[in-house]
N, C-alpha and C. Protein backbone atom coordinates (compact mmCIF):
# COMPACT_ATOMS: atom_id res chain seq x y z
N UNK A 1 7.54 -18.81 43.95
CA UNK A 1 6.29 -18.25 44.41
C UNK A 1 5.95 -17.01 43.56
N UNK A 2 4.54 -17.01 42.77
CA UNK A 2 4.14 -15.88 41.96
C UNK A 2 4.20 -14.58 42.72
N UNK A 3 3.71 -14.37 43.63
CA UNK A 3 3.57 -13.32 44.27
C UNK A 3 4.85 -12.86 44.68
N UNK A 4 5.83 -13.47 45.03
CA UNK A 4 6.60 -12.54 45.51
C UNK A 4 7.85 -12.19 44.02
N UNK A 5 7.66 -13.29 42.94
CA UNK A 5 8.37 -12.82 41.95
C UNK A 5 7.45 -11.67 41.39
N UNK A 6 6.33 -11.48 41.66
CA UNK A 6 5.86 -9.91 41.04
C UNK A 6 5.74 -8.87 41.86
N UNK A 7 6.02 -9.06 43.37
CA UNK A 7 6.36 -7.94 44.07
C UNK A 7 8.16 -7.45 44.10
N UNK A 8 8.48 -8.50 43.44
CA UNK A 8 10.37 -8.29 43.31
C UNK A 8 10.28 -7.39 41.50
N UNK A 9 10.03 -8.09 40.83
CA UNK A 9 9.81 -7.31 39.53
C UNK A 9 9.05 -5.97 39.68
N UNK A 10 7.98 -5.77 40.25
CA UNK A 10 7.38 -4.53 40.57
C UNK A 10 8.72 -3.39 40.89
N UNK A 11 9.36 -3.65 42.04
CA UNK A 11 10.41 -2.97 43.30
C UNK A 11 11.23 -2.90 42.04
N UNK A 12 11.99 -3.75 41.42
CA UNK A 12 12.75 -3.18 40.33
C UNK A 12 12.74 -2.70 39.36
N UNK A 13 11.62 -2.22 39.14
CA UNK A 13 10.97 -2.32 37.66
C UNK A 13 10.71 -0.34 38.43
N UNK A 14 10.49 0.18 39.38
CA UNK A 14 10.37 1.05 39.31
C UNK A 14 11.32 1.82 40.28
N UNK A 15 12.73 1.36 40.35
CA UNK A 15 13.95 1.55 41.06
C UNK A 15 14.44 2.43 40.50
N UNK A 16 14.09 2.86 39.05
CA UNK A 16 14.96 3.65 38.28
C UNK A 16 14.18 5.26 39.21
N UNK A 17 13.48 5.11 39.82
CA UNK A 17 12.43 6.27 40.11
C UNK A 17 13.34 6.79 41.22
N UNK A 18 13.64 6.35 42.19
CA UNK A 18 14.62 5.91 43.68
C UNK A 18 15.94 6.87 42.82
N UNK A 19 16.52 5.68 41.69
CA UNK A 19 18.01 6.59 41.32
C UNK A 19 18.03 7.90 40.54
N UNK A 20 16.77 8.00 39.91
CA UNK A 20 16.67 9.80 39.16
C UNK A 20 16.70 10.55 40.19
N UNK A 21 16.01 10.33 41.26
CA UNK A 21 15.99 11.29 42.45
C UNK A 21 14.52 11.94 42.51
N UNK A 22 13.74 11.45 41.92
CA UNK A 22 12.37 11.42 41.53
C UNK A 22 11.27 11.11 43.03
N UNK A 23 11.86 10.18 43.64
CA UNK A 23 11.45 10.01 45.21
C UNK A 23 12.32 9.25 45.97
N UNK A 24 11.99 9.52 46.95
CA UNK A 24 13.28 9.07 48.25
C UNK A 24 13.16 7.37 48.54
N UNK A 25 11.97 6.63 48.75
CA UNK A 25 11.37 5.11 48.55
C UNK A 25 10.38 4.70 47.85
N UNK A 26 10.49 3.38 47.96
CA UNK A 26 9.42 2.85 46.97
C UNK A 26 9.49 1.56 48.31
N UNK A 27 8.19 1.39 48.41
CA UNK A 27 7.62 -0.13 49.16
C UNK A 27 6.86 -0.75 48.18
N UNK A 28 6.70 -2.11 48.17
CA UNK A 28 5.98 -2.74 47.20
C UNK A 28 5.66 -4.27 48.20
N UNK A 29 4.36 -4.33 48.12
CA UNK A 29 4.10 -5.39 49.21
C UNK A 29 2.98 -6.34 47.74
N UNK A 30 3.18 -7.64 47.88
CA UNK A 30 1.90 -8.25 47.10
C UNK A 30 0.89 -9.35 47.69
N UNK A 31 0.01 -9.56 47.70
CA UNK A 31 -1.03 -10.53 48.19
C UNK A 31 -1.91 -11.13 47.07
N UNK A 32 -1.91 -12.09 47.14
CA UNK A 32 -2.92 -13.36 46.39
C UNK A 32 -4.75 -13.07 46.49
N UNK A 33 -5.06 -13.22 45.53
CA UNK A 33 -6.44 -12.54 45.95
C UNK A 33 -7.06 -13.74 45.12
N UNK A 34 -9.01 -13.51 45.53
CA UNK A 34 -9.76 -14.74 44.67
C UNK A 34 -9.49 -14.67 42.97
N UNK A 35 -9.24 -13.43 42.81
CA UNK A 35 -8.88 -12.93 41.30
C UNK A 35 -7.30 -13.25 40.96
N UNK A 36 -6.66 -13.09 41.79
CA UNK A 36 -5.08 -12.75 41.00
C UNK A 36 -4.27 -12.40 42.02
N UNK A 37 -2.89 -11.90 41.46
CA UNK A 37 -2.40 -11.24 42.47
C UNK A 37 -2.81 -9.80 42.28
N UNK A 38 -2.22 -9.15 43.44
CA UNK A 38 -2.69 -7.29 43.76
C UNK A 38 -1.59 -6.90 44.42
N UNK A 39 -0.91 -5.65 44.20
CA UNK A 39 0.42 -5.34 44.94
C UNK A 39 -0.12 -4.12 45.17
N UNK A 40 0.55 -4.17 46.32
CA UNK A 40 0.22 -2.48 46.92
C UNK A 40 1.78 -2.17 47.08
N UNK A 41 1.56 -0.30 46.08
CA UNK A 41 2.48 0.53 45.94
C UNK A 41 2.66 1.87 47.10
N UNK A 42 3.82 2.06 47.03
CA UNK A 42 3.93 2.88 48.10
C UNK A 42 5.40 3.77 47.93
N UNK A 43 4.66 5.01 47.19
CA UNK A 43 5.92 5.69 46.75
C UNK A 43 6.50 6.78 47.96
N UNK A 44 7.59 6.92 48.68
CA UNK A 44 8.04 8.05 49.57
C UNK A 44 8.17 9.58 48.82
N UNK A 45 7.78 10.27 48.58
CA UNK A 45 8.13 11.76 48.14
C UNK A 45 9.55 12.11 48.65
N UNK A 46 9.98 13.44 48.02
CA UNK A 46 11.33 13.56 48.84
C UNK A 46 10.69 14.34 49.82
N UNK A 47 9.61 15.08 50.04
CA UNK A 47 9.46 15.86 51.22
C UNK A 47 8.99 15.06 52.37
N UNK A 48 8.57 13.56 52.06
CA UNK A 48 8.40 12.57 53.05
C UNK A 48 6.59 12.15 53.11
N UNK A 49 6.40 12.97 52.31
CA UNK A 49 4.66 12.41 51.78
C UNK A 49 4.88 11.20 50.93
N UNK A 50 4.05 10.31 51.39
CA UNK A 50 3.91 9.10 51.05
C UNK A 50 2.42 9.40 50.07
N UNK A 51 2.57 8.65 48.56
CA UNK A 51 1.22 8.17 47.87
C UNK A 51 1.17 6.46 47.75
N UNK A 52 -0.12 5.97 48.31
CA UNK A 52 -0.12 4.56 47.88
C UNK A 52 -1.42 4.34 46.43
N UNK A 53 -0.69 3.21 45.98
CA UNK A 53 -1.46 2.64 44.99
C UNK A 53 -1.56 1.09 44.92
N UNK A 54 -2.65 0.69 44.35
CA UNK A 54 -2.79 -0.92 44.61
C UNK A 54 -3.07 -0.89 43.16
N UNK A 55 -1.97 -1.70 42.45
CA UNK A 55 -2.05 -2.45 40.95
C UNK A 55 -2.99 -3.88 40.84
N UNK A 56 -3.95 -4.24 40.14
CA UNK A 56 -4.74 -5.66 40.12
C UNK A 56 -4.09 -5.80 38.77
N UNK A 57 -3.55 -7.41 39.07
CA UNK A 57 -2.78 -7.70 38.01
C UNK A 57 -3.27 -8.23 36.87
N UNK A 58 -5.05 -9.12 37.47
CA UNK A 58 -5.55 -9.30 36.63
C UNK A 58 -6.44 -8.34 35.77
N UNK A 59 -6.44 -7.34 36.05
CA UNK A 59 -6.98 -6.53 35.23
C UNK A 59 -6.70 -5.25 34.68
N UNK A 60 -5.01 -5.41 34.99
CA UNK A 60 -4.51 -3.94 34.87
C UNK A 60 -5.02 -3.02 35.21
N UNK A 61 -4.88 -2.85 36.53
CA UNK A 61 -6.20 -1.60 36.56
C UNK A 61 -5.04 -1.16 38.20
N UNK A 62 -5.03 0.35 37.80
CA UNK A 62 -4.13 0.84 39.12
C UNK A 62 -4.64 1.88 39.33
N UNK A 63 -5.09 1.72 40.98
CA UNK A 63 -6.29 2.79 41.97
C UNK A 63 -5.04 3.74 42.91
N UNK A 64 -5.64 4.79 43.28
CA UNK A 64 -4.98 5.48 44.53
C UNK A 64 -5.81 5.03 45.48
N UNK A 65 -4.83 5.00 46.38
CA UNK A 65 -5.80 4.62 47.74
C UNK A 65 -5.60 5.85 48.48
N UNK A 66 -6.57 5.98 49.08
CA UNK A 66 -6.91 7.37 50.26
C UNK A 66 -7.11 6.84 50.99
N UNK A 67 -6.35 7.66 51.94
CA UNK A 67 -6.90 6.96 53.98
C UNK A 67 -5.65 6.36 54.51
């Protein structure tokens, strides 16, 4: 299944972030869209602030999401 081999490559692909000590988690969720796939990012801070981002795969294009 595409989607979840690019939400597994995503999660590892930015694990090295987790072991520098750079942030405390990483969530990585992906969904199938009319375009492509789209993964939504979700980095933990170490102070426990969370930033999310949604990658579109077909167009390389990576947004912050607010809210």
């Amino acid at each position: 299944d595409a989607k979840n081999r690019a939400r597994d490559y995503a999660k590892n692909a930015l694990n090295f972030l987790i072991e520098k000590g750079f942030v405390k988690d990483i969530d990585v969720s992906s969904r199938l869209t009319d375009k492509g796939i789209a993964l939504t990012i979700v980095f933990v801070r170490l102070n426990g602030v969370f930033d999310k981002y949604r990658y579109d795969a077909w167009n390389k294009s990576l947004y912050r999401v607010t809210g």
